[in-house]
C-alpha atoms as a PDB file:
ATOM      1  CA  UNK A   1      -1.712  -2.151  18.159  1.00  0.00           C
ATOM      2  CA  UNK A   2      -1.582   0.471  15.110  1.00  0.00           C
ATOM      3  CA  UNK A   3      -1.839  -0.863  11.757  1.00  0.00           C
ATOM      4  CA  UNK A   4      -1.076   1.802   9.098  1.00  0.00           C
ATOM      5  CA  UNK A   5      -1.679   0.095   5.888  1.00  0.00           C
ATOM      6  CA  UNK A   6      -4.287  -2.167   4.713  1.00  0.00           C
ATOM      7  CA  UNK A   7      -6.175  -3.111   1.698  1.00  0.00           C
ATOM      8  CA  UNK A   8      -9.886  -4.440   1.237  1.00  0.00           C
ATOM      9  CA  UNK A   9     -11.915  -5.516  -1.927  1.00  0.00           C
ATOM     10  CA  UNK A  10     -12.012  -2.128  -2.876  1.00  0.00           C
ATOM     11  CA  UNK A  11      -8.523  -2.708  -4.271  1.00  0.00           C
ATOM     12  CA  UNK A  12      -6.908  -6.404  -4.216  1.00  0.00           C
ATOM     13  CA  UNK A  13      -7.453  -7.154  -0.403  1.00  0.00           C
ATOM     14  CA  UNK A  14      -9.606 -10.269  -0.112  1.00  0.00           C
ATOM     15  CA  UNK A  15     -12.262  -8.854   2.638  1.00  0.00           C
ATOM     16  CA  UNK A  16     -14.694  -5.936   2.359  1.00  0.00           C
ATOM     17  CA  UNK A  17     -13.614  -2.464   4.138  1.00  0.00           C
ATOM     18  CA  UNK A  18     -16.475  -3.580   6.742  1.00  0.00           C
ATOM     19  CA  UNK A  19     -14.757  -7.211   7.122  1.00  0.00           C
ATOM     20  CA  UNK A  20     -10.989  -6.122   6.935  1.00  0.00           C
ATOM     21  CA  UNK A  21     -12.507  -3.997  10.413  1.00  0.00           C
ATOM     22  CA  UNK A  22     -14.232  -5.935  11.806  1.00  0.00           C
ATOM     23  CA  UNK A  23     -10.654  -8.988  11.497  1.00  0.00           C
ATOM     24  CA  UNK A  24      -8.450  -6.080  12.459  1.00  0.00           C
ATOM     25  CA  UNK A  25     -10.809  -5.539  15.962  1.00  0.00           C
ATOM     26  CA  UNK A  26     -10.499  -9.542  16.391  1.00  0.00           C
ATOM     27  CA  UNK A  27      -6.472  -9.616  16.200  1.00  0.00           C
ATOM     28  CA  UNK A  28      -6.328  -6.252  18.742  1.00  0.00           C
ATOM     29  CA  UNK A  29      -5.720  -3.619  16.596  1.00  0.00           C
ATOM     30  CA  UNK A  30      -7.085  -0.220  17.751  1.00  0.00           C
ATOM     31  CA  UNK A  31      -5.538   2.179  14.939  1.00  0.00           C
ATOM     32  CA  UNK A  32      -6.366   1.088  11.257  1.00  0.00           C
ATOM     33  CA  UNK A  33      -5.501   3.215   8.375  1.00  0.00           C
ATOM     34  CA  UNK A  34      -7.283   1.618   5.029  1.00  0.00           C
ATOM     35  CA  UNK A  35      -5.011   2.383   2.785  1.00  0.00           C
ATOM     36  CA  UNK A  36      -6.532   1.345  -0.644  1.00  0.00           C
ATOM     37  CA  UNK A  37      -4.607   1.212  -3.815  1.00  0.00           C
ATOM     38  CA  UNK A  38      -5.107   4.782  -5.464  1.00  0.00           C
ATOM     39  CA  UNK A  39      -9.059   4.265  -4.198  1.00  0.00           C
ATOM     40  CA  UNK A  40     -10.861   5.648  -0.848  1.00  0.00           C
ATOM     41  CA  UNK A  41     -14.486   4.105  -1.720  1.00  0.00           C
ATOM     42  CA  UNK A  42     -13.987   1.964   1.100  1.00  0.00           C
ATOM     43  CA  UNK A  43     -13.063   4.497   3.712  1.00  0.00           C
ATOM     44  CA  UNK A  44     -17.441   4.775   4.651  1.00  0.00           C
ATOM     45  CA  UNK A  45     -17.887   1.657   4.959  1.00  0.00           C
ATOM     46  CA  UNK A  46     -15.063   1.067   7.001  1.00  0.00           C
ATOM     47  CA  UNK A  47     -15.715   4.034   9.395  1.00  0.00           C
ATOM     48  CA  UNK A  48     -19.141   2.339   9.774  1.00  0.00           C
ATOM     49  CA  UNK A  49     -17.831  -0.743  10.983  1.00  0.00           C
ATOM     50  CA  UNK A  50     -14.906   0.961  13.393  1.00  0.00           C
ATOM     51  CA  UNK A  51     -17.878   2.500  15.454  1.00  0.00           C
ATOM     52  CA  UNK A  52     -19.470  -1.040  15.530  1.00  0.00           C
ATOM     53  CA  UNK A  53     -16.156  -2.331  16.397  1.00  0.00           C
ATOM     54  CA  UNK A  54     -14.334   0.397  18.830  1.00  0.00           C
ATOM     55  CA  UNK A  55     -11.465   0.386  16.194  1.00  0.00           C
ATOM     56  CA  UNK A  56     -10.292   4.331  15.445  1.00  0.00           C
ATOM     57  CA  UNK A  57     -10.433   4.515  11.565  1.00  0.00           C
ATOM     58  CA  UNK A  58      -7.265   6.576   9.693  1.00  0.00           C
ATOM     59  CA  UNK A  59      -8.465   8.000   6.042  1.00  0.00           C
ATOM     60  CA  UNK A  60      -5.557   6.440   3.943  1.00  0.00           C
ATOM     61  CA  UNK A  61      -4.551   5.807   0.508  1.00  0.00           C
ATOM     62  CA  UNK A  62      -1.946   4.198  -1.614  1.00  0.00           C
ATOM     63  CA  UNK A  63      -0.709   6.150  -4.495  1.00  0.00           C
ATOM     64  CA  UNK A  64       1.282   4.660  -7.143  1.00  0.00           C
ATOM     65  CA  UNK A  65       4.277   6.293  -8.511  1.00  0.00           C
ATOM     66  CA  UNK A  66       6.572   6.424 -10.767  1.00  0.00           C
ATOM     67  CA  UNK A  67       9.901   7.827  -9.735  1.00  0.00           C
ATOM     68  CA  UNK A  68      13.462   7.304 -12.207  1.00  0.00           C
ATOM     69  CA  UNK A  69      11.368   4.224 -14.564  1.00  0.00           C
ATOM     70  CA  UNK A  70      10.355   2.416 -11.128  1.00  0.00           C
ATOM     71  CA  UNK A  71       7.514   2.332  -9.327  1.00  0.00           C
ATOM     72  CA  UNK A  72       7.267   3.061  -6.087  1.00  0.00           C
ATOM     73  CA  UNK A  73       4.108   3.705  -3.688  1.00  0.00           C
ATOM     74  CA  UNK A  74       3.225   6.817  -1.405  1.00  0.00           C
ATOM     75  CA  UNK A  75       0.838   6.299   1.781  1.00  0.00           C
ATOM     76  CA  UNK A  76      -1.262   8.952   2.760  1.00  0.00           C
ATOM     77  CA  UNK A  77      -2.322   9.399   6.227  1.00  0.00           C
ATOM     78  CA  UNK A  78      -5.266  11.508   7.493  1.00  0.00           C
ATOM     79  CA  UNK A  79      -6.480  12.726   4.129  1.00  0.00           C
ATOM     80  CA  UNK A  80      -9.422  14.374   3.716  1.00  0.00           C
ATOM     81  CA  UNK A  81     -11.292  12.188   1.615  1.00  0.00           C
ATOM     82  CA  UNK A  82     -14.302  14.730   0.425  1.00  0.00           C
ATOM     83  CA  UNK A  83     -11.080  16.474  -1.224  1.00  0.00           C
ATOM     84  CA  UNK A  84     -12.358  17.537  -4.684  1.00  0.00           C
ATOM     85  CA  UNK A  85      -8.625  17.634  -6.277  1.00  0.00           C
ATOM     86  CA  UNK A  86      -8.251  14.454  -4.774  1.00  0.00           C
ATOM     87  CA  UNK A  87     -11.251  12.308  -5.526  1.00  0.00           C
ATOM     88  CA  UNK A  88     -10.307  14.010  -9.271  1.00  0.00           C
ATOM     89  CA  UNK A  89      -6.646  12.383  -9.875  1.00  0.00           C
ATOM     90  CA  UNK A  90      -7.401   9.417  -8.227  1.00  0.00           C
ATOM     91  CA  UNK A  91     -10.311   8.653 -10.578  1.00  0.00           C
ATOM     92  CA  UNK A  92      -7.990   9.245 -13.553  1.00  0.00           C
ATOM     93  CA  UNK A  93      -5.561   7.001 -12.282  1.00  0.00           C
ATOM     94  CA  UNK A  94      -8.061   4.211 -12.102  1.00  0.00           C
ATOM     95  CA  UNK A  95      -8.964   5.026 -15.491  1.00  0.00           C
ATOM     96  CA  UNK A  96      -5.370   4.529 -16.378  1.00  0.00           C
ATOM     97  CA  UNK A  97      -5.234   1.539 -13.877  1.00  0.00           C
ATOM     98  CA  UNK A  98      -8.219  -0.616 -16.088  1.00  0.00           C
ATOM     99  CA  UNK A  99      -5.557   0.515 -19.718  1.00  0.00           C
ATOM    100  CA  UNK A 100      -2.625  -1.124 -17.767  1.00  0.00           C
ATOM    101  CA  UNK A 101      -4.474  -4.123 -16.768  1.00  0.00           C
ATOM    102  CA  UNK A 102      -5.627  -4.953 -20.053  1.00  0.00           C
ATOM    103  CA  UNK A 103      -1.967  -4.623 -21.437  1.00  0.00           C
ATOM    104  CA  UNK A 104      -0.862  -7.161 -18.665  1.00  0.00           C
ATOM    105  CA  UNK A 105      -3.369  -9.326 -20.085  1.00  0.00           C
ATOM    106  CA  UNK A 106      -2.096  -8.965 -23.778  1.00  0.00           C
ATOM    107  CA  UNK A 107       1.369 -10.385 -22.204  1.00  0.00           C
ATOM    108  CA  UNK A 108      -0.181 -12.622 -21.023  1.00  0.00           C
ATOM    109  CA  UNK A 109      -1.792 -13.988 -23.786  1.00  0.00           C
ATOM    110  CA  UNK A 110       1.230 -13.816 -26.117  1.00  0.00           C
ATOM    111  CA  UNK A 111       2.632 -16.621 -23.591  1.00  0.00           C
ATOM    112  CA  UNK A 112      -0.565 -18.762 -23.771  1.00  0.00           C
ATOM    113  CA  UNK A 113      -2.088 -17.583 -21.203  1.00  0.00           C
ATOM    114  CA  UNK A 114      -5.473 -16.621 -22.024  1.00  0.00           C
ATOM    115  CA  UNK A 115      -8.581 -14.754 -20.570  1.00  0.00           C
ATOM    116  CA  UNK A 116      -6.383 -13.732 -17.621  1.00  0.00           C
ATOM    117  CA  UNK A 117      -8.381  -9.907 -17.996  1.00  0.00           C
ATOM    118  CA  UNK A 118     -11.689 -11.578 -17.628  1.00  0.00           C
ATOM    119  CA  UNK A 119     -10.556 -14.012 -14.722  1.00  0.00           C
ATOM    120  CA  UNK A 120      -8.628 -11.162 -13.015  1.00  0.00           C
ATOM    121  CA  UNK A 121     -11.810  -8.949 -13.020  1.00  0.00           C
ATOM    122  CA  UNK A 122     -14.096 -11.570 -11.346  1.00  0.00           C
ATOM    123  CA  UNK A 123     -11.779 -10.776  -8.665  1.00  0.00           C
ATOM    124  CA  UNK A 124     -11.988  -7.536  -8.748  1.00  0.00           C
ATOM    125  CA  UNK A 125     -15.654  -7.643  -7.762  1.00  0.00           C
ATOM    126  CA  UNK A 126     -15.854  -4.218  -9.628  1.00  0.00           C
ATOM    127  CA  UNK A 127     -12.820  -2.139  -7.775  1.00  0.00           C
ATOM    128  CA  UNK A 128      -9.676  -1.349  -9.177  1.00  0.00           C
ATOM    129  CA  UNK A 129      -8.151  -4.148 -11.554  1.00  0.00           C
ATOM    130  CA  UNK A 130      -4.453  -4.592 -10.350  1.00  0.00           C
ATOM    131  CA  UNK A 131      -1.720  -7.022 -10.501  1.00  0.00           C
ATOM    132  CA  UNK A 132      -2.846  -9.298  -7.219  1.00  0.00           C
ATOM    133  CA  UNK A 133      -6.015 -10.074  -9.041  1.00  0.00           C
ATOM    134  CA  UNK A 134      -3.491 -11.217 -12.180  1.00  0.00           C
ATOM    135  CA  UNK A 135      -1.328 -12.983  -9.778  1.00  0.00           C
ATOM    136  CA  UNK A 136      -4.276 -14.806  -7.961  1.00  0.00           C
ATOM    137  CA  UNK A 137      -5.400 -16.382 -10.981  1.00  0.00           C
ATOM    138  CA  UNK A 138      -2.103 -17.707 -12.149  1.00  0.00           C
ATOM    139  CA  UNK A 139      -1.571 -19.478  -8.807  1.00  0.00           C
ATOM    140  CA  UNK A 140      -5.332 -20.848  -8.967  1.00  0.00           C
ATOM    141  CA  UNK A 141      -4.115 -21.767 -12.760  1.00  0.00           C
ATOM    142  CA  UNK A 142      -0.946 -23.601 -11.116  1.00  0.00           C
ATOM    143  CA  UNK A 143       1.217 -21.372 -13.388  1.00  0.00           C
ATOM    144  CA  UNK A 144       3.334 -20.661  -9.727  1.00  0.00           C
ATOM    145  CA  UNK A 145       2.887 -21.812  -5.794  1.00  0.00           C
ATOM    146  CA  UNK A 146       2.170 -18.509  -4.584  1.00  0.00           C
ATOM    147  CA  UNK A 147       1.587 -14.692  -5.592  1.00  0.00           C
ATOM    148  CA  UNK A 148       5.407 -13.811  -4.448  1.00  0.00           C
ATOM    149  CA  UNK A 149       6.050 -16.147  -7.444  1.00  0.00           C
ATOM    150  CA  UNK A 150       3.944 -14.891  -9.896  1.00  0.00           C
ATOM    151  CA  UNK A 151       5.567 -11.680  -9.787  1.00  0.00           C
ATOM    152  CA  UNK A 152       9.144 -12.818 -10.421  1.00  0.00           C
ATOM    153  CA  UNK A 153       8.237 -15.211 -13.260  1.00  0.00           C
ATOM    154  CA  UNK A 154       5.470 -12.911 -14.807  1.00  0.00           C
ATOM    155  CA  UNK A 155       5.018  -9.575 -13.848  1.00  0.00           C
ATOM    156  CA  UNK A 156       8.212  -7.849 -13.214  1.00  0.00           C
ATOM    157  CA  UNK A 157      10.497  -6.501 -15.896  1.00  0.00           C
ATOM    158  CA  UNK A 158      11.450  -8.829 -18.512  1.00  0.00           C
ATOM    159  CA  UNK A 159       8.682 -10.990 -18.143  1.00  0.00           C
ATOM    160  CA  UNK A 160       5.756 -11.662 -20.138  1.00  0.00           C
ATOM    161  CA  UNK A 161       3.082  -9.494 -18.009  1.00  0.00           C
ATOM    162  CA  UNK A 162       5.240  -6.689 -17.502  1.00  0.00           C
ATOM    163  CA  UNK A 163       4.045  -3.263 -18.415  1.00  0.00           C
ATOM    164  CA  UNK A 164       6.040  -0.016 -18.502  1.00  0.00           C
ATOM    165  CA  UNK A 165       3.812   2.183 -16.982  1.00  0.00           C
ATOM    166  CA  UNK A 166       4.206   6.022 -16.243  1.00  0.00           C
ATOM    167  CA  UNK A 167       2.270   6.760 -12.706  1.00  0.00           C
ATOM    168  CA  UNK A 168       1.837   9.916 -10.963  1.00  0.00           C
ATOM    169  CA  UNK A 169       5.213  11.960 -10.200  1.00  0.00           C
ATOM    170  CA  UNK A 170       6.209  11.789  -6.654  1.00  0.00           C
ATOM    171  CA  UNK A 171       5.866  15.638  -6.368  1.00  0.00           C
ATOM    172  CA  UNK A 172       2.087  15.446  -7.507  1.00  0.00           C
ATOM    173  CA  UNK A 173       1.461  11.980  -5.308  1.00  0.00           C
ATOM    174  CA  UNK A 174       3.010  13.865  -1.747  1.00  0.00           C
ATOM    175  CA  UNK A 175       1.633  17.637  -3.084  1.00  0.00           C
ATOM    176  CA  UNK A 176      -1.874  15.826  -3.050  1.00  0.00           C
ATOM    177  CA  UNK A 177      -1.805  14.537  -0.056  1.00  0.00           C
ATOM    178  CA  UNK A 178      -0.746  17.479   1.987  1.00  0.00           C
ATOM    179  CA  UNK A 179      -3.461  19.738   0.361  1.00  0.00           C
ATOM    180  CA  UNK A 180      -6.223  17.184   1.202  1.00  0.00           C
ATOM    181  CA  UNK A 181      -4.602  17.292   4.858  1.00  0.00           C
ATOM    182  CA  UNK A 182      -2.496  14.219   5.539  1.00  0.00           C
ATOM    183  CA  UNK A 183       0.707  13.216   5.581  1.00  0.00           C
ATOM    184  CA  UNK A 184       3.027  11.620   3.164  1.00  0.00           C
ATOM    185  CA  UNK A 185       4.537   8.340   3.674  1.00  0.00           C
ATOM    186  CA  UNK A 186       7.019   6.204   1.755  1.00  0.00           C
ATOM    187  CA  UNK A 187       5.569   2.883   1.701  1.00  0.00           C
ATOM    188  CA  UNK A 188       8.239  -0.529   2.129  1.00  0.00           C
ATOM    189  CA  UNK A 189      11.215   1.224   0.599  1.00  0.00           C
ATOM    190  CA  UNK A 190      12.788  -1.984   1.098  1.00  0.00           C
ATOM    191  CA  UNK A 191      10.989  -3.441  -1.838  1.00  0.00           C
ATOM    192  CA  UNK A 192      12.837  -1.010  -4.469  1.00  0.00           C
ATOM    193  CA  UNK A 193      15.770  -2.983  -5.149  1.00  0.00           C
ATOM    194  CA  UNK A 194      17.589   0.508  -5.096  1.00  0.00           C
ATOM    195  CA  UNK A 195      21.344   0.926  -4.238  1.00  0.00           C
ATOM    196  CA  UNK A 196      22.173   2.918  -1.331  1.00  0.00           C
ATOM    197  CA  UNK A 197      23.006   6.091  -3.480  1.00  0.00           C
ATOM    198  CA  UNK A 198      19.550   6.185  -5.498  1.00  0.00           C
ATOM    199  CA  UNK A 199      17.798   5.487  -2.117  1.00  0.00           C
ATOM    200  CA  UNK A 200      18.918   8.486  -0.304  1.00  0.00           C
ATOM    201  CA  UNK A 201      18.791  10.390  -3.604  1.00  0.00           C
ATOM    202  CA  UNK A 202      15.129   9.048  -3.254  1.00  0.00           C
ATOM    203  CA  UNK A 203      14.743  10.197   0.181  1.00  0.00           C
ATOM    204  CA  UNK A 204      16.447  13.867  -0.119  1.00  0.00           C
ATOM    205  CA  UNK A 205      13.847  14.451  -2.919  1.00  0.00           C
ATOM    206  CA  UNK A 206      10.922  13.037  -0.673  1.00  0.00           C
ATOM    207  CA  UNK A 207      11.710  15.030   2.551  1.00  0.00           C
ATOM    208  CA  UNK A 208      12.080  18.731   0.203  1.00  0.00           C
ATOM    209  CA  UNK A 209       8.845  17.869  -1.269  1.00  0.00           C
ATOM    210  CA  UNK A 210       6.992  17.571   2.247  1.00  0.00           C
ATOM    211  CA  UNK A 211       7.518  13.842   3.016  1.00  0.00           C
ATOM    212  CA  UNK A 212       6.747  13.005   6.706  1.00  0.00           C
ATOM    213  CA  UNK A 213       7.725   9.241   7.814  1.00  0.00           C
ATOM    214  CA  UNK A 214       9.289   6.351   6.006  1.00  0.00           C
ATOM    215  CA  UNK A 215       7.195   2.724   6.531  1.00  0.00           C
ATOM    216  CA  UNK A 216       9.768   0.889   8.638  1.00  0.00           C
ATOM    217  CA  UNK A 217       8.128  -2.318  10.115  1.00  0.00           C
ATOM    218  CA  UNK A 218       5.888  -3.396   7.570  1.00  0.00           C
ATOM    219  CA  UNK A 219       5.141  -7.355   6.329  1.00  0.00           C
ATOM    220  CA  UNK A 220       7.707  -7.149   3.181  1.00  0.00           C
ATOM    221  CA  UNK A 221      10.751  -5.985   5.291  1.00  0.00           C
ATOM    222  CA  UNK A 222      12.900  -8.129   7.270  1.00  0.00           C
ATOM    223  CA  UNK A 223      14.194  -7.439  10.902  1.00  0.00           C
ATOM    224  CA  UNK A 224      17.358  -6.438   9.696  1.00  0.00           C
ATOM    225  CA  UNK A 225      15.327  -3.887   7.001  1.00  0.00           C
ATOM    226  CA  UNK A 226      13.602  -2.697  10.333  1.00  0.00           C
ATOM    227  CA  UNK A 227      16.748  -1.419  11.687  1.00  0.00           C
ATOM    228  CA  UNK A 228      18.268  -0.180   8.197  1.00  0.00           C
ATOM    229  CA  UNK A 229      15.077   2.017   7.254  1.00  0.00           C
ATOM    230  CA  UNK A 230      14.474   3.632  11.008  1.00  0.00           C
ATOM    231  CA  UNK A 231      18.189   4.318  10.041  1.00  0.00           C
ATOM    232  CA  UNK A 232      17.145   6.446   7.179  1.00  0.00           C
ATOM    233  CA  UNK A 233      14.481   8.373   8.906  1.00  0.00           C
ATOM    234  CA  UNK A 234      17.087   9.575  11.750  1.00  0.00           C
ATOM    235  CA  UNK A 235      19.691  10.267   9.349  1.00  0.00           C
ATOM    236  CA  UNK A 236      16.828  12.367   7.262  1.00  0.00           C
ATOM    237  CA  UNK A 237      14.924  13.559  10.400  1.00  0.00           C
ATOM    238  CA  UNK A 238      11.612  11.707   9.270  1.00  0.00           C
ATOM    239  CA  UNK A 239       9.179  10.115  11.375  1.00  0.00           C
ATOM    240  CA  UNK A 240       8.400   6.471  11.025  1.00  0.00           C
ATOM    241  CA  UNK A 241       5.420   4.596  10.610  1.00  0.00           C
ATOM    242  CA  UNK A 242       4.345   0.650  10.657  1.00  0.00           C
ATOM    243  CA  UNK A 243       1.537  -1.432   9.082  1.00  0.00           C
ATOM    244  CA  UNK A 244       0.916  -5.210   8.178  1.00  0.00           C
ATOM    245  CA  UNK A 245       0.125  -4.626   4.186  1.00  0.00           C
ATOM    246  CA  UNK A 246      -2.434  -7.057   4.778  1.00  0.00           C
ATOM    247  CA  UNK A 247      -4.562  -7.991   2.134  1.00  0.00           C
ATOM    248  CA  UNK A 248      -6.173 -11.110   3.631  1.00  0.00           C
ATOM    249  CA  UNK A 249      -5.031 -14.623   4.388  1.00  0.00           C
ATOM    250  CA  UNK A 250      -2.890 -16.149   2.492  1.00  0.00           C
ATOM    251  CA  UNK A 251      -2.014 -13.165   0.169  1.00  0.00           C
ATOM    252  CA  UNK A 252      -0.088 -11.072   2.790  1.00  0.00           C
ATOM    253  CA  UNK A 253       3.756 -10.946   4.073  1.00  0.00           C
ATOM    254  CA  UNK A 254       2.424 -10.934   7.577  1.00  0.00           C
ATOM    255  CA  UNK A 255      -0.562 -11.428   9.834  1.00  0.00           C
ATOM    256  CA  UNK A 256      -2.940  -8.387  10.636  1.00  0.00           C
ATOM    257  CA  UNK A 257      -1.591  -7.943  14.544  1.00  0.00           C
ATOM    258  CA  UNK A 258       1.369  -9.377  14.336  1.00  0.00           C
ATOM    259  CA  UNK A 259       3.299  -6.664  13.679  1.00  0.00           C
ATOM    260  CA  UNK A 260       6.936  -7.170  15.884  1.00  0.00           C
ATOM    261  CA  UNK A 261       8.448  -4.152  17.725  1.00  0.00           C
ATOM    262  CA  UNK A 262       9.831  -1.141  16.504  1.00  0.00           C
ATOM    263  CA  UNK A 263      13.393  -0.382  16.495  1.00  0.00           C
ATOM    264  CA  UNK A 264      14.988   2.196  19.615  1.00  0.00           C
ATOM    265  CA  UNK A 265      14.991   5.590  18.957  1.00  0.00           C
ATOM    266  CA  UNK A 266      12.065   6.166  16.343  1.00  0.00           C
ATOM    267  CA  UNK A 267       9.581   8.983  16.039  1.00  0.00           C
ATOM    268  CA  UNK A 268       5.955   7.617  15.330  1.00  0.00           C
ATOM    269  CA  UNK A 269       4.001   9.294  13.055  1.00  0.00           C
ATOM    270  CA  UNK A 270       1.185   8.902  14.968  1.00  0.00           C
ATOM    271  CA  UNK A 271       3.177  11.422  18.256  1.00  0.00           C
ATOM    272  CA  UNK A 272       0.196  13.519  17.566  1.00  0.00           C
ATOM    273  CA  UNK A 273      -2.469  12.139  17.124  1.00  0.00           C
ATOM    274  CA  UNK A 274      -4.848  12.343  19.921  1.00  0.00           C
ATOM    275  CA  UNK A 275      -6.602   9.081  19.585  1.00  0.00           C
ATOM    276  CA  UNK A 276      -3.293   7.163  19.320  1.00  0.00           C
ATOM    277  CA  UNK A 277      -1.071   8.794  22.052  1.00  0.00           C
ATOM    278  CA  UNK A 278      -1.406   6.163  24.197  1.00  0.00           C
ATOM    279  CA  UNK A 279      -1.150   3.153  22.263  1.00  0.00           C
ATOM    280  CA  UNK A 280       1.943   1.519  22.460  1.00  0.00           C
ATOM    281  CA  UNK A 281       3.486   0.720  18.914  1.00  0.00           C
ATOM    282  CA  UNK A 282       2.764  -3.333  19.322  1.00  0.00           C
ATOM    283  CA  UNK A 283       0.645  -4.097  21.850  1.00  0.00           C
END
């Protein structure tokens, strides 16, 4: 199986790059990309433990992005991650990650919920502070049943944890990328909540700047997403790609190695790649 997007400790997964491996080997994945939240500190350690565990390691990453006042989330693929420009802007959005998360806590506090920033950094273990780590410690606080939940009654707009924050542009997220070699994909576009106008308006733009594949099976989307989004990417003659979005048990839409089949008629993203030519796209 090929499993295009993961996350470990290094952002809000629950195992360690080494660990999230070492699972993905167990559940018969051969292809992992690690595909941190705006991170790739992991991406050593993890190469380390796909030798151990005959797993072939992608270089990935998950930039966050903010495109019309929403956010929405770019996966690179095959990056070089010794890329000076980079290792550069992806510090600086980690800077501006940690501003964000203490904001989020402010909310928080206003509607008595308090030392959420402290609790939410224990998490953290010392990566990047996001809103996972926030939502974990609500459920553990019984504030909601589950993550999913925390997010509609905390974190989204409207609600007190919300934070209006301006990302990188989608032209700087996919122009990085391609200039540290790898290739640009739009992560779950199901979870946008855009109309079908602003979606392909969101698509043209992505294709002209370089885009290569749209995320089509992936834990957030349903079956009938799977068919609408490998829609898209024939209608826009972009390649496809899948992944779990795991971030460990309990936290994830679906279970590393699990992933169900592609739709008919879809170009992988992976047609090239030498070391995953012959792996079928489920088994």
């Amino acid at each position: 199986m090929i499993d295009l997007h993961s996350h470990s400790t290094i952002s809000d997964g629950l195992l360690t790059p080494a660990a999230l491996v070492g699972y993905a080997a167990k559940q018969g994945v051969r292809v992992l990309a690690l595909t941190d939240h705006d991170d790739i500190d992991g991406l050593g350690e993890a190469r380390q433990a796909a030798q151990t565990h005959g797993v072939h390691l992608i270089n990935g990453v998950e930039i966050s992005v903010t495109w019309r006042k929403r956010t929405i989330h770019i996966v690179g693929l095959n990056i070089d991650p010794d890329n000076e420009a980079l290792k550069h802007r992806l510090a600086e959005v980690r800077h501006n990650r940690l501003e964000r998360a203490r904001r989020i806590a402010d909310g928080l506090e206003k509607a008595g919920i308090s030392g959420s920033f402290e609790a939410a950094s224990a998490y953290a273990q010392n990566g990047i502070l996001t809103r996972m780590h926030f939502a974990r410690v609500l459920v553990d606080r019984h504030y909601a049943r589950d993550t999913k939940s925390v997010f509609k009654k905390y974190l989204v707009r409207g609600k007190p944890g919300f934070v209006d924050h301006q990302w990188m542009t989608l032209e700087s997220a996919v122009n990085l990328i391609i200039h540290s070699g790898g290739e640009a994909v739009l992560a779950h576009p199901g979870r946008y909540d855009l109309k079908r106008t602003s979606m392909l308006e969101l698509l043209e733009e992505f294709r002209s700047l370089g885009g290569a594949a749209i995320e089509v099976v992936t834990g957030s989307h349903t079956p009938p997403q799977f068919v609408e989004y490998a829609k898209y990417a024939q209608l826009f003659g972009l390649k496809v790609s899948q992944g779990t979005d795991y971030h460990g048990q309990g936290i994830s839409f679906m279970e590393m190695g699990r992933m169900p089949d592609m739709p008919s008629g879809c170009v992988p993203v992976w047609q090239d790649w030498v070391h995953a030519r012959h792996v079928n796209f489920s088994v």
